[in-house]
Protein backbone atom coordinates (compact mmCIF):
# COMPACT_ATOMS: atom_id res chain seq x y z
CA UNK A 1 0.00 0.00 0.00
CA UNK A 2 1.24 3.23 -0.85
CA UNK A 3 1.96 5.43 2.72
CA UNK A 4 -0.03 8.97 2.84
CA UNK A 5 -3.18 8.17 0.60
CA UNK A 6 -5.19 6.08 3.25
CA UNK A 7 -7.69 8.23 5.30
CA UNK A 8 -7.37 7.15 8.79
CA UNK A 9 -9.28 4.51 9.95
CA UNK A 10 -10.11 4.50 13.94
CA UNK A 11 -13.35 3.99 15.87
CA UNK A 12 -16.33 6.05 15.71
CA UNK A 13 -19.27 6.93 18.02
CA UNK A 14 -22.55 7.29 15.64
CA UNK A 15 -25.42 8.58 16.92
CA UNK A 16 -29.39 7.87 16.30
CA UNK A 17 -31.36 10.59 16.64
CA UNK A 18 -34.22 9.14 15.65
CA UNK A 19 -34.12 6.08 17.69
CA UNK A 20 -31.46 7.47 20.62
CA UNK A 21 -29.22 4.48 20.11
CA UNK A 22 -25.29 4.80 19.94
CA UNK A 23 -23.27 2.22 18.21
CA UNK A 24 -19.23 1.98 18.24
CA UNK A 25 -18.30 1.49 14.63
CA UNK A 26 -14.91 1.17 13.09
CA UNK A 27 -14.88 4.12 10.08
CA UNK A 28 -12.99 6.57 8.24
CA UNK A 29 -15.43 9.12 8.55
CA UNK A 30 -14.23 12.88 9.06
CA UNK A 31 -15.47 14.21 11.85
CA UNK A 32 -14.49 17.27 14.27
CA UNK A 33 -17.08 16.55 17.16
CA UNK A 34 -15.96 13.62 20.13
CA UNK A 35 -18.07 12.34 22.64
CA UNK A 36 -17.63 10.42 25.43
CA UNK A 37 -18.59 7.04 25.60
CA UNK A 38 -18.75 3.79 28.36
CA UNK A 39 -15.51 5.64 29.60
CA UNK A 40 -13.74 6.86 26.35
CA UNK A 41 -13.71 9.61 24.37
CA UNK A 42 -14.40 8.82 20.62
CA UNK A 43 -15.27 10.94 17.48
CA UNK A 44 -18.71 11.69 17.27
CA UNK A 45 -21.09 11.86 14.02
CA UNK A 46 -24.79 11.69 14.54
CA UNK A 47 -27.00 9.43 11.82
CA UNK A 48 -30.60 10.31 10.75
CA UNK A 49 -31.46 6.83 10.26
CA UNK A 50 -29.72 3.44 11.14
CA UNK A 51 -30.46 -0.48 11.50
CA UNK A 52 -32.31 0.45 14.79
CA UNK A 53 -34.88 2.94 13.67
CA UNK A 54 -35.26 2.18 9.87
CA UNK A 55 -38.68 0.34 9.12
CA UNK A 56 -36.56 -2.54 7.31
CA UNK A 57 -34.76 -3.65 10.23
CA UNK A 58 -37.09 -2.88 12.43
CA UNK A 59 -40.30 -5.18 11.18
CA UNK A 60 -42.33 -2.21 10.84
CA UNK A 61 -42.20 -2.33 7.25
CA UNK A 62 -45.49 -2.37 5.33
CA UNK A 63 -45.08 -4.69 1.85
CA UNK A 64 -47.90 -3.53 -0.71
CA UNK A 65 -48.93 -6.39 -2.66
CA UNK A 66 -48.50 -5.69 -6.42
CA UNK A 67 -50.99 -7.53 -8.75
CA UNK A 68 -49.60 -8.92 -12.65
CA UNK A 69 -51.12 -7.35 -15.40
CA UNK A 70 -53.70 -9.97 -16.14
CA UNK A 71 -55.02 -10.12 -12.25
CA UNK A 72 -55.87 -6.25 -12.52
CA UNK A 73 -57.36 -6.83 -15.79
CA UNK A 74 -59.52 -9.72 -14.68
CA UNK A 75 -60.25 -7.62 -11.46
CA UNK A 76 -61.09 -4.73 -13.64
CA UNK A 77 -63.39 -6.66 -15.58
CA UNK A 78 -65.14 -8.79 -12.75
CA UNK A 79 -63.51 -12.18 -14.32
CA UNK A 80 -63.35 -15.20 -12.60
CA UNK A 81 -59.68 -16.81 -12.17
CA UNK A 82 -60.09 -20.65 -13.09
């Protein structure tokens, strides 16, 4: 690897604001911010949305159930499937 190019890469504090939740990540993120955290002090960047408050991961998720061509035809039309 060529020395100088990397960014560095360290451990980050992320926040949640949505959900309040702090995770420990490893990350080359640029930040300016630390916080202190179970003791230590790490760099601090705060998230909109993560694994803990986005509907996916959550199971809060609502899956809309998409019909084919023919069933909204037949469904338009009052037909019968066989």
């Amino acid at each position: 690897m060529k020395p100088n190019i990397h960014p560095e890469y360290r451990d980050v504090l992320f926040h949640d604001t949505a959900s309040d939740t702090y995770f420990v990540i490893g990350s080359t993120a640029a930040t300016t911010q630390t916080a202190e955290f179970e003791g230590k002090t790490y760099p601090y960047m705060t998230l909109d949305v993560s694994s803990a408050s986005h509907p996916f991961y959550t199971g809060k998720q609502h899956v809309t159930k998409n019909d084919g061509r023919i069933a909204k035809f037949n469904k338009r039309f009052n037909r019968k499937s066989k």
